[in-house]
PDB file of N, CA and C in Angstrom:
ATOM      1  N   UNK A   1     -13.440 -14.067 -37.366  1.00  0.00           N
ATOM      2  CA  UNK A   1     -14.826 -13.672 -37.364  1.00  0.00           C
ATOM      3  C   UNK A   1     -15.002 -12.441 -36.487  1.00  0.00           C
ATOM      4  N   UNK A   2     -15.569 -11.211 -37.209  1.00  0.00           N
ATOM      5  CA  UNK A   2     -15.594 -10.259 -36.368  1.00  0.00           C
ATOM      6  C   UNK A   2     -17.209 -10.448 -34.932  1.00  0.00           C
ATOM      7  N   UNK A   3     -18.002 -11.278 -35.068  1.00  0.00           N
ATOM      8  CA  UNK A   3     -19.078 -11.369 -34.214  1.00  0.00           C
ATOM      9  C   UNK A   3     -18.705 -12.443 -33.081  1.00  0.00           C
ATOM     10  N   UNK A   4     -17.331 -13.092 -33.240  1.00  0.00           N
ATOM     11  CA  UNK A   4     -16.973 -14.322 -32.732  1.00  0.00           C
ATOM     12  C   UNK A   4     -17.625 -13.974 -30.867  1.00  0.00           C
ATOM     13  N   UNK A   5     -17.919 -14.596 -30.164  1.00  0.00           N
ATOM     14  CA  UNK A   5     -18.398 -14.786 -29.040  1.00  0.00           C
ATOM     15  C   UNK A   5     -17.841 -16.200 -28.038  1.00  0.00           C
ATOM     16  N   UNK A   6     -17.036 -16.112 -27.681  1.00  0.00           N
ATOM     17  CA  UNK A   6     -16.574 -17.443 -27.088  1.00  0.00           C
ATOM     18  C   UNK A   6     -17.476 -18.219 -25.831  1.00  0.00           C
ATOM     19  N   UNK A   7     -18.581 -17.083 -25.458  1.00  0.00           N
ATOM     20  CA  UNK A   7     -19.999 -17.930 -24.574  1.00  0.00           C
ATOM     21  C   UNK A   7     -20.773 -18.996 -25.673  1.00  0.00           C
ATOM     22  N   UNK A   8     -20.658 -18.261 -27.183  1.00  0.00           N
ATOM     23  CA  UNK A   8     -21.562 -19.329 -28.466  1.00  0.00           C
ATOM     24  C   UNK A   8     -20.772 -20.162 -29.156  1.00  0.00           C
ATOM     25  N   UNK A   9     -19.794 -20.960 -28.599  1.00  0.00           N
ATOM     26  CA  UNK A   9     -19.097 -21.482 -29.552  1.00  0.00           C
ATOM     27  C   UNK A   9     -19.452 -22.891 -29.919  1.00  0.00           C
ATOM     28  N   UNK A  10     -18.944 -24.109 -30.509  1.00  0.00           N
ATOM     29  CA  UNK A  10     -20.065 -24.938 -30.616  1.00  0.00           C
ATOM     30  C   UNK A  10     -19.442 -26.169 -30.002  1.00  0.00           C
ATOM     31  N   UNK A  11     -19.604 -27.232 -29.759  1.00  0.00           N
ATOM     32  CA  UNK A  11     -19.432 -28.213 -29.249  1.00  0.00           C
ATOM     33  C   UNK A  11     -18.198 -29.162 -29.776  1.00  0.00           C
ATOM     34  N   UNK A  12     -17.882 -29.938 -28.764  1.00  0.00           N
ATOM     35  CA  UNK A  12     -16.945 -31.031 -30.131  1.00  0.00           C
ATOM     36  C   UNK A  12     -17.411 -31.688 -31.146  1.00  0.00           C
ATOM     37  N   UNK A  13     -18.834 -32.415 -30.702  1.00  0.00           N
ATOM     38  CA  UNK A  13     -19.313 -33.093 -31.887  1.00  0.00           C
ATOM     39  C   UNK A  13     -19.773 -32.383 -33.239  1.00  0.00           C
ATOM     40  N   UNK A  14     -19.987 -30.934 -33.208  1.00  0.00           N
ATOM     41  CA  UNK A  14     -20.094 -29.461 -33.953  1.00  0.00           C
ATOM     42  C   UNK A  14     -18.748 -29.554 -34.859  1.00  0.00           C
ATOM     43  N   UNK A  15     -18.009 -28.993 -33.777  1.00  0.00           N
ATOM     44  CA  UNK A  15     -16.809 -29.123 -34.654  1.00  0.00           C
ATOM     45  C   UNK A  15     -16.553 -30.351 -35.522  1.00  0.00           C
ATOM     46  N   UNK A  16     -16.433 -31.634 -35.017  1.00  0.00           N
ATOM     47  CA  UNK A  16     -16.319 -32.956 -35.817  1.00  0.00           C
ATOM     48  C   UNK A  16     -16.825 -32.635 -37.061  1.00  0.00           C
ATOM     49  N   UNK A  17     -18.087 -32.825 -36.785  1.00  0.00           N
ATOM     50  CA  UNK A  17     -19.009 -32.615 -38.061  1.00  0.00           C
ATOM     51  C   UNK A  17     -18.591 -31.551 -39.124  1.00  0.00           C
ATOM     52  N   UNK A  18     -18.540 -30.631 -38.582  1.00  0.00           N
ATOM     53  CA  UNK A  18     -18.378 -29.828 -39.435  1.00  0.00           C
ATOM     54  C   UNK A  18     -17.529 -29.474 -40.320  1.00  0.00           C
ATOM     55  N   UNK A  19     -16.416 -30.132 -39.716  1.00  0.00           N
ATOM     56  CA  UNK A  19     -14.731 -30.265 -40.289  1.00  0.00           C
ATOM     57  C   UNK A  19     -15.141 -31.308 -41.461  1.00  0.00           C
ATOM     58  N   UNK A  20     -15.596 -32.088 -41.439  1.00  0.00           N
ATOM     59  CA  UNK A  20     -15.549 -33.569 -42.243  1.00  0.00           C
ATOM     60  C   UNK A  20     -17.021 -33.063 -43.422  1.00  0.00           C
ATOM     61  N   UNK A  21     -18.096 -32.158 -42.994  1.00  0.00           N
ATOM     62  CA  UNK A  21     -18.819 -32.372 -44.061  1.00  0.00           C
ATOM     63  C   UNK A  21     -18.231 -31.119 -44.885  1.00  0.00           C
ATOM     64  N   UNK A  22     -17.206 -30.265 -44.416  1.00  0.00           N
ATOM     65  CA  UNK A  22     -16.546 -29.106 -44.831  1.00  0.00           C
ATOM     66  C   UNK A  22     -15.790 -29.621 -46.453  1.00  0.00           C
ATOM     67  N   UNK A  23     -15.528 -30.879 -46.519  1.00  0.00           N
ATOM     68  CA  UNK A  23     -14.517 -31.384 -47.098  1.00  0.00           C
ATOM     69  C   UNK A  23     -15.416 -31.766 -48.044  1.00  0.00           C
ATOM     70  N   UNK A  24     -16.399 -32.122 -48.174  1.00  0.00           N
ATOM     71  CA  UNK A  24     -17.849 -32.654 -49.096  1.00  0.00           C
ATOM     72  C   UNK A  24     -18.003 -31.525 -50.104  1.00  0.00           C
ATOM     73  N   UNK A  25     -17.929 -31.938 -51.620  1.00  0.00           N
ATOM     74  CA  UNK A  25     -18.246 -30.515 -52.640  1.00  0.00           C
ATOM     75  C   UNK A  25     -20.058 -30.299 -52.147  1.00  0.00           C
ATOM     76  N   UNK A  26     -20.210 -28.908 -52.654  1.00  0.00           N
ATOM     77  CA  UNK A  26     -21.690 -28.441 -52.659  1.00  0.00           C
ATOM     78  C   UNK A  26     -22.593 -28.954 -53.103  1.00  0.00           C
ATOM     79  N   UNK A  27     -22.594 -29.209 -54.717  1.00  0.00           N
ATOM     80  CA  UNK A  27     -23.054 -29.578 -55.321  1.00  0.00           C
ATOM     81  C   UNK A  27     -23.406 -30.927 -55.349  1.00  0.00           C
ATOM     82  N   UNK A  28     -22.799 -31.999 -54.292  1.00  0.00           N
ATOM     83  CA  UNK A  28     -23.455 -33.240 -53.801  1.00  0.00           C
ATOM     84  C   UNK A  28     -24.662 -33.421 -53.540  1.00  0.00           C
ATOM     85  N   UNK A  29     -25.216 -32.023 -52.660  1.00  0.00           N
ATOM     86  CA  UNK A  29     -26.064 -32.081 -52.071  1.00  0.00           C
ATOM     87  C   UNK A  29     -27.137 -31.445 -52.752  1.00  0.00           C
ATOM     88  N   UNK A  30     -26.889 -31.370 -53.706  1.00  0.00           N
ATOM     89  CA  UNK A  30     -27.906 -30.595 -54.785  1.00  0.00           C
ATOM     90  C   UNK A  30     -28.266 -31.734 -55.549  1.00  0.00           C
ATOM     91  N   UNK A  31     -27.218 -32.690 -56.017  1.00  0.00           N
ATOM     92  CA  UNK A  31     -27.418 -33.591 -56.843  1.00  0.00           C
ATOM     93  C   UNK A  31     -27.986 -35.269 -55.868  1.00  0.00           C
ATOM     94  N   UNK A  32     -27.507 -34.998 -54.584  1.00  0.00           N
ATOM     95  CA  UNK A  32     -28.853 -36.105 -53.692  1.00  0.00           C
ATOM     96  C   UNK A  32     -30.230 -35.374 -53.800  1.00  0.00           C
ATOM     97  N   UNK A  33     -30.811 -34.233 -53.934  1.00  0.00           N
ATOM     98  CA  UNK A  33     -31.580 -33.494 -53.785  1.00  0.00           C
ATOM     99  C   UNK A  33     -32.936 -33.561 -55.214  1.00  0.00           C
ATOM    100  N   UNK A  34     -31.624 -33.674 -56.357  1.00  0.00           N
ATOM    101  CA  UNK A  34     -32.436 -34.333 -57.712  1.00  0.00           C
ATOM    102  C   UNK A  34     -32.517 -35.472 -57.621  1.00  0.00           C
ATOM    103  N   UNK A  35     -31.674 -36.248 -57.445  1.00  0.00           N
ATOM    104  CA  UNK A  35     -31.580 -37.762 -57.345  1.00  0.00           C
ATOM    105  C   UNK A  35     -32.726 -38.106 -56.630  1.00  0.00           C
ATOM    106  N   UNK A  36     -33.149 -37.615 -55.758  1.00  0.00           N
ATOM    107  CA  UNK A  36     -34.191 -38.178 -54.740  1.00  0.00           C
ATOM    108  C   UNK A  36     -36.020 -37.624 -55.604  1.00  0.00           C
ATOM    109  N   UNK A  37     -35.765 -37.100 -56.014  1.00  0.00           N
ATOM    110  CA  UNK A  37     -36.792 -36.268 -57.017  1.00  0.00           C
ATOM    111  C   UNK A  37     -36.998 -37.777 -58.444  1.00  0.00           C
ATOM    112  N   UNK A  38     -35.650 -37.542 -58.467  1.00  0.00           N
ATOM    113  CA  UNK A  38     -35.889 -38.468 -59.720  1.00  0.00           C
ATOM    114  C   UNK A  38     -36.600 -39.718 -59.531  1.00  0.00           C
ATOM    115  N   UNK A  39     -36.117 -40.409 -58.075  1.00  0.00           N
ATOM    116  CA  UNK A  39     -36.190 -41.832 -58.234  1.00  0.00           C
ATOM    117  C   UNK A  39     -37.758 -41.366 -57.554  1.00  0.00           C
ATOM    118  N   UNK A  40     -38.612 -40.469 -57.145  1.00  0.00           N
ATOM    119  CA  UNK A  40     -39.646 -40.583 -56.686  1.00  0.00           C
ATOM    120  C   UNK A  40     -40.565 -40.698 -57.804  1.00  0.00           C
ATOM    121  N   UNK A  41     -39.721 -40.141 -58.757  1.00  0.00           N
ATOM    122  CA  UNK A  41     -40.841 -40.037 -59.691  1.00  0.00           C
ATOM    123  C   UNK A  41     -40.867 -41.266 -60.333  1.00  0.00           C
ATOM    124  N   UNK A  42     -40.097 -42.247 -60.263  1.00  0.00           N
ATOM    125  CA  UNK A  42     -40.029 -43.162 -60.927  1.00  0.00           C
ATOM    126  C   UNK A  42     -41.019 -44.416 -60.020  1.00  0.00           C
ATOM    127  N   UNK A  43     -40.592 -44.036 -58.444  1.00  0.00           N
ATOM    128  CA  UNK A  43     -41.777 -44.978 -58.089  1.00  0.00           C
ATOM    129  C   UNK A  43     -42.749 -44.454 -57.949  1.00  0.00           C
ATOM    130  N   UNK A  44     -42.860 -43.571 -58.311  1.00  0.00           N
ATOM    131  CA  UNK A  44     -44.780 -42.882 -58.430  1.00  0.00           C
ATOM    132  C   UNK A  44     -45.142 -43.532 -59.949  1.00  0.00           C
ATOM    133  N   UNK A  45     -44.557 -43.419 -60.635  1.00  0.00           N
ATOM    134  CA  UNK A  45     -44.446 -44.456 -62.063  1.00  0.00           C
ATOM    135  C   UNK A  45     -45.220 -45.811 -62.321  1.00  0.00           C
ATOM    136  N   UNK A  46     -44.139 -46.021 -60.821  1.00  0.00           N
ATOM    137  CA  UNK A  46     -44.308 -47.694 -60.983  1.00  0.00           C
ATOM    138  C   UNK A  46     -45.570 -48.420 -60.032  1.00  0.00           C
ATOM    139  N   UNK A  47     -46.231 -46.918 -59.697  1.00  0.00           N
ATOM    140  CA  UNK A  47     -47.729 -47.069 -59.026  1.00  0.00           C
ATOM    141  C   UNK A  47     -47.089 -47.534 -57.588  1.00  0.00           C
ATOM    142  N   UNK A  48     -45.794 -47.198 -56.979  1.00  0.00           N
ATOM    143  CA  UNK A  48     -45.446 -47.335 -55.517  1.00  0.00           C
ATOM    144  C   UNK A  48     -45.845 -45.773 -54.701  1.00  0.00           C
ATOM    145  N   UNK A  49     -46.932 -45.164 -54.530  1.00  0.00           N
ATOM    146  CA  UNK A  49     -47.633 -44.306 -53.706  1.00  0.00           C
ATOM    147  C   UNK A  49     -46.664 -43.821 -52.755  1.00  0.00           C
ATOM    148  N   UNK A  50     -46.943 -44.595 -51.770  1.00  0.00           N
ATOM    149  CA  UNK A  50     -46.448 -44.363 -50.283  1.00  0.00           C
ATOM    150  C   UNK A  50     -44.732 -43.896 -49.807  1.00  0.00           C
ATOM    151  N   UNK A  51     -44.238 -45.192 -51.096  1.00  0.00           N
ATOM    152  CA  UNK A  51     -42.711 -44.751 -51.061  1.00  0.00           C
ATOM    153  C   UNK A  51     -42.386 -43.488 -51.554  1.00  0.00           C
ATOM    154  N   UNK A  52     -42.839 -43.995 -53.178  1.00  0.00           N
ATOM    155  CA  UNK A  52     -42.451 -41.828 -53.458  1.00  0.00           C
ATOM    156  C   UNK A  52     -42.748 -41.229 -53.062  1.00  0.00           C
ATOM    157  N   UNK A  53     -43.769 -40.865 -52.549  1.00  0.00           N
ATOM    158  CA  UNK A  53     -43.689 -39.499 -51.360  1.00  0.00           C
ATOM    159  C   UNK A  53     -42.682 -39.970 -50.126  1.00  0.00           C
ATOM    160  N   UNK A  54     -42.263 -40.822 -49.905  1.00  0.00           N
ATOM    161  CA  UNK A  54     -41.744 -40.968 -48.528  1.00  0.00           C
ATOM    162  C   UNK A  54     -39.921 -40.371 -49.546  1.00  0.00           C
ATOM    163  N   UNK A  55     -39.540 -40.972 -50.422  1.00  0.00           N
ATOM    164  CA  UNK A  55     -38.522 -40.552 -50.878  1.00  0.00           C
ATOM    165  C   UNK A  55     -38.001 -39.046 -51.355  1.00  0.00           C
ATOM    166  N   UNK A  56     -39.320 -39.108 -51.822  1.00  0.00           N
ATOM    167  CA  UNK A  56     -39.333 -37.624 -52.726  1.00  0.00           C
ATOM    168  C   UNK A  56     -39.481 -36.577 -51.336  1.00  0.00           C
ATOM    169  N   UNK A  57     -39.246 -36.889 -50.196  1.00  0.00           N
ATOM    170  CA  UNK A  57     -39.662 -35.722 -49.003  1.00  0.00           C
ATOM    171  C   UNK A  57     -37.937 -35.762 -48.886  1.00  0.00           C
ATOM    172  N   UNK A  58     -37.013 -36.848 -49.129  1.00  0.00           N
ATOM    173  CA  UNK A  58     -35.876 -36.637 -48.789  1.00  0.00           C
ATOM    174  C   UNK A  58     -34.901 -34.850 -49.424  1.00  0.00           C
ATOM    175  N   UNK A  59     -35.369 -34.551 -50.679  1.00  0.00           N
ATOM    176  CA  UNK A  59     -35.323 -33.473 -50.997  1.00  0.00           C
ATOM    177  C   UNK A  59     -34.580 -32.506 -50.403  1.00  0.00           C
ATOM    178  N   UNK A  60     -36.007 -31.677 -49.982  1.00  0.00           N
ATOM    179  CA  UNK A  60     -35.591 -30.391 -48.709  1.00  0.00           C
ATOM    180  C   UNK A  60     -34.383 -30.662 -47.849  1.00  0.00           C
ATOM    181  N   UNK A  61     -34.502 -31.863 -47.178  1.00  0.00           N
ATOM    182  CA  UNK A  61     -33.255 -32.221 -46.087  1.00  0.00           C
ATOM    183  C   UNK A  61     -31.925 -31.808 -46.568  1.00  0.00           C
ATOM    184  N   UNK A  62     -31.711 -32.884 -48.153  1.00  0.00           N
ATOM    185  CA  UNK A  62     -30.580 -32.364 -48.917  1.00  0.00           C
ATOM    186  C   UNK A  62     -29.907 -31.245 -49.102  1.00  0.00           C
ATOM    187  N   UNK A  63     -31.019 -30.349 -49.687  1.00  0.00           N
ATOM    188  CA  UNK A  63     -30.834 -29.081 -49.530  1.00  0.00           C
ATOM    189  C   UNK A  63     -30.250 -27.989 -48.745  1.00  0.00           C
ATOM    190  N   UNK A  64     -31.038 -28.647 -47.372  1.00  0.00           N
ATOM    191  CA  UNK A  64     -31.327 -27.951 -46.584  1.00  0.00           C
ATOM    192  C   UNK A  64     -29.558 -28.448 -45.745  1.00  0.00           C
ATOM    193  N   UNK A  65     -29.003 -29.164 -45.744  1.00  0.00           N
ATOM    194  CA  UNK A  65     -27.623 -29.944 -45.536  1.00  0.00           C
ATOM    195  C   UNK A  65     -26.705 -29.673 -46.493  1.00  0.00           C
ATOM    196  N   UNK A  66     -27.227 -29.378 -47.913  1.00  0.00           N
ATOM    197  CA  UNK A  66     -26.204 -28.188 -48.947  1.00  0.00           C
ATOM    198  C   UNK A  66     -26.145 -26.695 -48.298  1.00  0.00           C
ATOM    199  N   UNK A  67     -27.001 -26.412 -47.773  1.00  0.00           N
ATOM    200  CA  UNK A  67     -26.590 -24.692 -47.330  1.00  0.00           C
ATOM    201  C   UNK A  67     -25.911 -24.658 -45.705  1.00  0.00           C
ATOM    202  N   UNK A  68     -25.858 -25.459 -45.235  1.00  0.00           N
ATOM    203  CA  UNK A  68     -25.524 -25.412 -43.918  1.00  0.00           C
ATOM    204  C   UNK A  68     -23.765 -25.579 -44.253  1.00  0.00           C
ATOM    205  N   UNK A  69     -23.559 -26.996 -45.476  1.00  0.00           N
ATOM    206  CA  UNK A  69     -22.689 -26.983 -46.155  1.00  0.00           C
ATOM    207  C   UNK A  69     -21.877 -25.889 -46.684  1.00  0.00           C
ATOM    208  N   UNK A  70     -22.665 -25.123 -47.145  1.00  0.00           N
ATOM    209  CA  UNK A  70     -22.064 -23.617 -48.015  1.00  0.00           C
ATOM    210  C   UNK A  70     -21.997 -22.737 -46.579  1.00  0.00           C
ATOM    211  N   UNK A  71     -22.657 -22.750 -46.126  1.00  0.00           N
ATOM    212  CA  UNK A  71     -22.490 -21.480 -44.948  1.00  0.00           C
ATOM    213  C   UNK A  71     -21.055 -22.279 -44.014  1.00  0.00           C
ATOM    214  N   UNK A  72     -21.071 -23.267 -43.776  1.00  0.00           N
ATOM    215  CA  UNK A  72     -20.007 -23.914 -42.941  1.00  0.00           C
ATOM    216  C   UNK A  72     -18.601 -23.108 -43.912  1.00  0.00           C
ATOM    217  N   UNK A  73     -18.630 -23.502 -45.111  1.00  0.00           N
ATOM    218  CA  UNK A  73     -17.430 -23.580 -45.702  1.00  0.00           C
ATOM    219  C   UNK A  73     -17.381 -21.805 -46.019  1.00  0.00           C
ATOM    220  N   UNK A  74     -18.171 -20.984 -45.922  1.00  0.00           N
ATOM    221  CA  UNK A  74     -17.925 -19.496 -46.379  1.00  0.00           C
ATOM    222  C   UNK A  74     -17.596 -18.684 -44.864  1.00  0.00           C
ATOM    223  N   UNK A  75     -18.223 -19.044 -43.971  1.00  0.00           N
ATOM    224  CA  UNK A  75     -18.291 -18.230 -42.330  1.00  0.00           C
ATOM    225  C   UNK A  75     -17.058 -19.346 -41.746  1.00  0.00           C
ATOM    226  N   UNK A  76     -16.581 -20.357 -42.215  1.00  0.00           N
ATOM    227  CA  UNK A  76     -15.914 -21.336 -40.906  1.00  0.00           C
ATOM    228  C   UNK A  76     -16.497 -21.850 -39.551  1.00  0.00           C
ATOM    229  N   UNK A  77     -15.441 -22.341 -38.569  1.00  0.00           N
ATOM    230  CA  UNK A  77     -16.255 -22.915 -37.749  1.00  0.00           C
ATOM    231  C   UNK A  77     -15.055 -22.402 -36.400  1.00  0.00           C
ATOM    232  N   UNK A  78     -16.081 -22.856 -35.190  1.00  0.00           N
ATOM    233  CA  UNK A  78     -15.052 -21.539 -33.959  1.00  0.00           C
ATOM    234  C   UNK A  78     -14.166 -22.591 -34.300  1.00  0.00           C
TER     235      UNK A  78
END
């Protein structure tokens, strides 16, 4: 890494993590991301309110844990 900084480097539990979700395909997290879409819609369906939105918020997170995913596995880790 040409910006590498050894004052920013990241922790052990950083590293742990990151090694192990490194190994996880991308597209998991795209497909928890529908999956969670899907089944909201199904209990919004089934007239369960409160849950599908509580499920269907799982979403973004997914997502948002697929790109951290992709950036882990394209930049590496210190």
């Amino acid at each position: 890494m040409a910006n590498y900084n050894p004052q920013h480097s990241e922790g052990k539990v950083a590293k742990a993590i990151e090694e192990q979700t490194a190994k996880l395909p991308s597209d998991l997290f795209l497909w928890a991301a529908v999956g969670s879409m899907g089944v909201s819609l199904a209990l919004k369906i089934m007239k369960k309110k409160h849950t599908a939105l509580f499920v269907g918020q799982w979403a973004a997170p997914f997502l948002l844990l697929g790109l951290y995913n992709k950036i882990v596995k394209v930049e590496g880790h210190d």
